[in-house]
N, C-alpha and C. Protein backbone atom coordinates (compact mmCIF):
# COMPACT_ATOMS: atom_id res chain seq x y z
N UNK A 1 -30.25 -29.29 -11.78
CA UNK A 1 -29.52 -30.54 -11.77
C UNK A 1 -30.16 -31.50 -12.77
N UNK A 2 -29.28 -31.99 -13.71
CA UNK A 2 -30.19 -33.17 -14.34
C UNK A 2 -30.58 -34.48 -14.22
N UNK A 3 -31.29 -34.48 -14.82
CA UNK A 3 -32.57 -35.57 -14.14
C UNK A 3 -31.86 -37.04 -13.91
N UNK A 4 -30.73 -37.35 -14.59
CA UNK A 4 -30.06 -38.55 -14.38
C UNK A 4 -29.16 -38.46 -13.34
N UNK A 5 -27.96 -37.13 -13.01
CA UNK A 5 -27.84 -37.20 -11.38
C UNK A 5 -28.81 -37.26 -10.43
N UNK A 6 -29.55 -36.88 -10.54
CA UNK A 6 -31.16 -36.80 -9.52
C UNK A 6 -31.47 -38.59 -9.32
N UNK A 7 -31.26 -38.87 -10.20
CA UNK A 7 -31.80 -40.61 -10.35
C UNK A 7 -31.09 -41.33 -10.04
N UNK A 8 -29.32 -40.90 -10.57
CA UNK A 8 -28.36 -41.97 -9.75
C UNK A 8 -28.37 -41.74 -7.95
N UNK A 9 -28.51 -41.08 -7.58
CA UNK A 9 -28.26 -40.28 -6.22
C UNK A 9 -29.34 -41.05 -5.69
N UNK A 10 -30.63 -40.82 -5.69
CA UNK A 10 -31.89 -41.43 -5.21
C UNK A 10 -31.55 -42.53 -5.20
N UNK A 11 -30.81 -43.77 -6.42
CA UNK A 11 -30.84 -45.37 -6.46
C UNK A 11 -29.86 -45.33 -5.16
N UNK A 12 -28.83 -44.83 -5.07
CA UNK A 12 -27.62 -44.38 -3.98
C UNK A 12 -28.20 -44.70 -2.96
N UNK A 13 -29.25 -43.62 -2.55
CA UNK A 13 -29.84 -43.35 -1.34
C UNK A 13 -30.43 -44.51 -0.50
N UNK A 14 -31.46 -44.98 -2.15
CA UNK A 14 -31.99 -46.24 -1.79
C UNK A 14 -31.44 -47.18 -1.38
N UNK A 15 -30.01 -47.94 -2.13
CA UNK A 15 -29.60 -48.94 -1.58
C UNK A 15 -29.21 -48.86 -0.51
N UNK A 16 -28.71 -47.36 -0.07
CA UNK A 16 -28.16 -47.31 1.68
C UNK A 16 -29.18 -48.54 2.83
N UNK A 17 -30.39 -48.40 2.32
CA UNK A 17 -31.50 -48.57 3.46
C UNK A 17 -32.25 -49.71 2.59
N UNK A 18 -32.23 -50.34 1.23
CA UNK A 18 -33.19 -51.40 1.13
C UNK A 18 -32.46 -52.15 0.32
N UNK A 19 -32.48 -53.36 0.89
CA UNK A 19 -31.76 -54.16 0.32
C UNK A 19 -32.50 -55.43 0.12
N UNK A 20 -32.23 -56.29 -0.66
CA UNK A 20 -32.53 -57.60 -1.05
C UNK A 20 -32.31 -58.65 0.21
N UNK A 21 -33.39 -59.37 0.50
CA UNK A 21 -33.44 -60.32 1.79
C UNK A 21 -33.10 -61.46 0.82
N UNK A 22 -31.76 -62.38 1.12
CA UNK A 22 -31.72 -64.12 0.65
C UNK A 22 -32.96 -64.59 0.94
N UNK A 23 -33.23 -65.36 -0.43
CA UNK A 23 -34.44 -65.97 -0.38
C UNK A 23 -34.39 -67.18 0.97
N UNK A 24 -33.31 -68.16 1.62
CA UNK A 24 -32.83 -69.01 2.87
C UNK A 24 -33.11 -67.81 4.19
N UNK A 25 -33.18 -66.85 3.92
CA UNK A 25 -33.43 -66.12 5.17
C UNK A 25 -34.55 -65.24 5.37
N UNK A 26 -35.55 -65.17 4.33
CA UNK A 26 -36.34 -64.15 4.30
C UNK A 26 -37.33 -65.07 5.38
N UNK A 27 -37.48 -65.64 5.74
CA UNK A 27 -39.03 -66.56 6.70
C UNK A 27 -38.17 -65.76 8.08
N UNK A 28 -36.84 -65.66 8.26
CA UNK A 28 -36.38 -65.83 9.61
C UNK A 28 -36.30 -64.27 10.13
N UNK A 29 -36.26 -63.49 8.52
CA UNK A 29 -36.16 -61.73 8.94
C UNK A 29 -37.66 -61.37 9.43
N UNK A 30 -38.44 -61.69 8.51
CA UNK A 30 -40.07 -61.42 8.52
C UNK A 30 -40.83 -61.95 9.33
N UNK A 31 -40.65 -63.32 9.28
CA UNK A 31 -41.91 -64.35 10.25
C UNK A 31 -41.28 -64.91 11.36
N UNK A 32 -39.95 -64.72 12.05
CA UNK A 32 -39.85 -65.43 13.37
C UNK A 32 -40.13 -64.78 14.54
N UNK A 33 -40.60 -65.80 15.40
CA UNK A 33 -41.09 -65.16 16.53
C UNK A 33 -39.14 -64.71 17.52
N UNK A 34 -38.51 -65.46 17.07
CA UNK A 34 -37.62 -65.35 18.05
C UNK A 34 -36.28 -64.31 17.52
N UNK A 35 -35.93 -63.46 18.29
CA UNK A 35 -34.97 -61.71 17.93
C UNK A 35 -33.97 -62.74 17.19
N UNK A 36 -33.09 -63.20 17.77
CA UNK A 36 -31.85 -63.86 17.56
C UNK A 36 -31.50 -65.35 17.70
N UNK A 37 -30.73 -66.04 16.60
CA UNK A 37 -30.46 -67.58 16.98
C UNK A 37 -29.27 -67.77 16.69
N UNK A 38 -28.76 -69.01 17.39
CA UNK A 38 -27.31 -68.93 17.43
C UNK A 38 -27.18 -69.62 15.58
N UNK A 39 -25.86 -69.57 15.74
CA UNK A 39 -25.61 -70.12 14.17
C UNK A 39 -26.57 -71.76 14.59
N UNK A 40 -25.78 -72.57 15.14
CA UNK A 40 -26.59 -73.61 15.23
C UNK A 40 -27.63 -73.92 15.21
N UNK A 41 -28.35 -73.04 15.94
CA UNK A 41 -30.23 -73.02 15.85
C UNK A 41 -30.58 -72.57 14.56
N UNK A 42 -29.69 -72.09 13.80
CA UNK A 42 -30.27 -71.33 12.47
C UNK A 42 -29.74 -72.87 11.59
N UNK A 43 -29.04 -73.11 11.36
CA UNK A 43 -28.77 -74.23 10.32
C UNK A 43 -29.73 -75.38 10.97
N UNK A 44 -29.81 -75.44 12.07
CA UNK A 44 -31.35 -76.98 12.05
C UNK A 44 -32.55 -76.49 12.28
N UNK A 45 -32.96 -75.43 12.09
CA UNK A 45 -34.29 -74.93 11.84
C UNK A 45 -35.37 -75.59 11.48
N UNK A 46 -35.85 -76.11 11.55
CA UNK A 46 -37.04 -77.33 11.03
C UNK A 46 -37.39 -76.19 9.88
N UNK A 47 -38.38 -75.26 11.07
CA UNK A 47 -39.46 -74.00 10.11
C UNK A 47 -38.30 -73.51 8.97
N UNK A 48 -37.49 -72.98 9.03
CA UNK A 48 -36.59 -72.84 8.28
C UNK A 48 -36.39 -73.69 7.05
N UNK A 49 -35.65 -74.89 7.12
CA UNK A 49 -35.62 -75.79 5.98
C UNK A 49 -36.58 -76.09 5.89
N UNK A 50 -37.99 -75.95 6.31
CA UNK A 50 -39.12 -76.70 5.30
C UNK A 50 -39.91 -75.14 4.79
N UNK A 51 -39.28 -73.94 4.81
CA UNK A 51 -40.04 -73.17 4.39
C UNK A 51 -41.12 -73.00 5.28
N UNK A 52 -41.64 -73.56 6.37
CA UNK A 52 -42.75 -73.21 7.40
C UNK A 52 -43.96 -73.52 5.85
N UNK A 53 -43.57 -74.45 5.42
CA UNK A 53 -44.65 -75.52 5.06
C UNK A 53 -45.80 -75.80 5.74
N UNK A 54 -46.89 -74.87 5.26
CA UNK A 54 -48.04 -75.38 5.87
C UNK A 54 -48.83 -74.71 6.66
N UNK A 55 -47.56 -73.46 6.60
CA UNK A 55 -47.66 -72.05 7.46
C UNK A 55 -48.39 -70.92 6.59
N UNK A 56 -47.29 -70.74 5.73
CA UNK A 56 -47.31 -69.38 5.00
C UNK A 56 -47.20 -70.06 3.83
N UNK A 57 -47.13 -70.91 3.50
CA UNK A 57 -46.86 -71.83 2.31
C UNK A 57 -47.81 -73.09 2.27
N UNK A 58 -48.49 -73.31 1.08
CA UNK A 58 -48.52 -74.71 1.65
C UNK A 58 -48.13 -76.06 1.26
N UNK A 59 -48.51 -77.30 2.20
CA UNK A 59 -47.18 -77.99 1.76
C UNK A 59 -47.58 -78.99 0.61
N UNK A 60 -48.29 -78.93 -0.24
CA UNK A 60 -48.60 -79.16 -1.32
C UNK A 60 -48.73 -78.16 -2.32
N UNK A 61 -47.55 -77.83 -3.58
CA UNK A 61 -48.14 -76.40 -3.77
C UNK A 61 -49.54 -76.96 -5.14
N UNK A 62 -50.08 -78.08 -5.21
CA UNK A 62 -51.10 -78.25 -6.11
C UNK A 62 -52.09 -77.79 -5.33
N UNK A 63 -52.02 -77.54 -4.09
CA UNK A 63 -53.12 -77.78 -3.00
C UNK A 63 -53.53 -75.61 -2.96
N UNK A 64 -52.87 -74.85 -3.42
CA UNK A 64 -52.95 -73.79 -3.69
C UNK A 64 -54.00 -73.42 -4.65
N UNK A 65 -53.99 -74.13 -5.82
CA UNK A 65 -55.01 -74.22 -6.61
C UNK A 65 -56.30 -74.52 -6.15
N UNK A 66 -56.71 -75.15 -5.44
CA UNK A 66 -58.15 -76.09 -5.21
C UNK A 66 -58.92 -74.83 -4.33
């Protein structure tokens, strides 16, 4: 088989199972403590809209440097 079906097939395979997390949702796939939130709890998220500033981030990003 040549090596470029071999390669399209594998990218295939791959995207079945890995996909790109929205950068607005990646804190809530990875770092929340809680399974599920309703739509509402997800749009006023504090940790959410501030990025969990201060968390995993911090909330000065000059303050990264020092």
């Amino acid at each position: 088989m040549p090596q470029s079906i071999m390669k399209r097939t594998w990218r295939w395979v791959s995207d079945q199972f890995i996909q790109d997390v929205p950068e607005d949702s990646a804190l809530c796939v990875f770092d929340c403590h809680k399974g599920q939130c309703t739509s509402k709890e997800w749009q006023t998220c504090e940790r959410r809209l501030s990025n969990a500033s201060g968390e995993l981030m911090p909330a000065d990003p000059d303050a990264a440097e020092k």
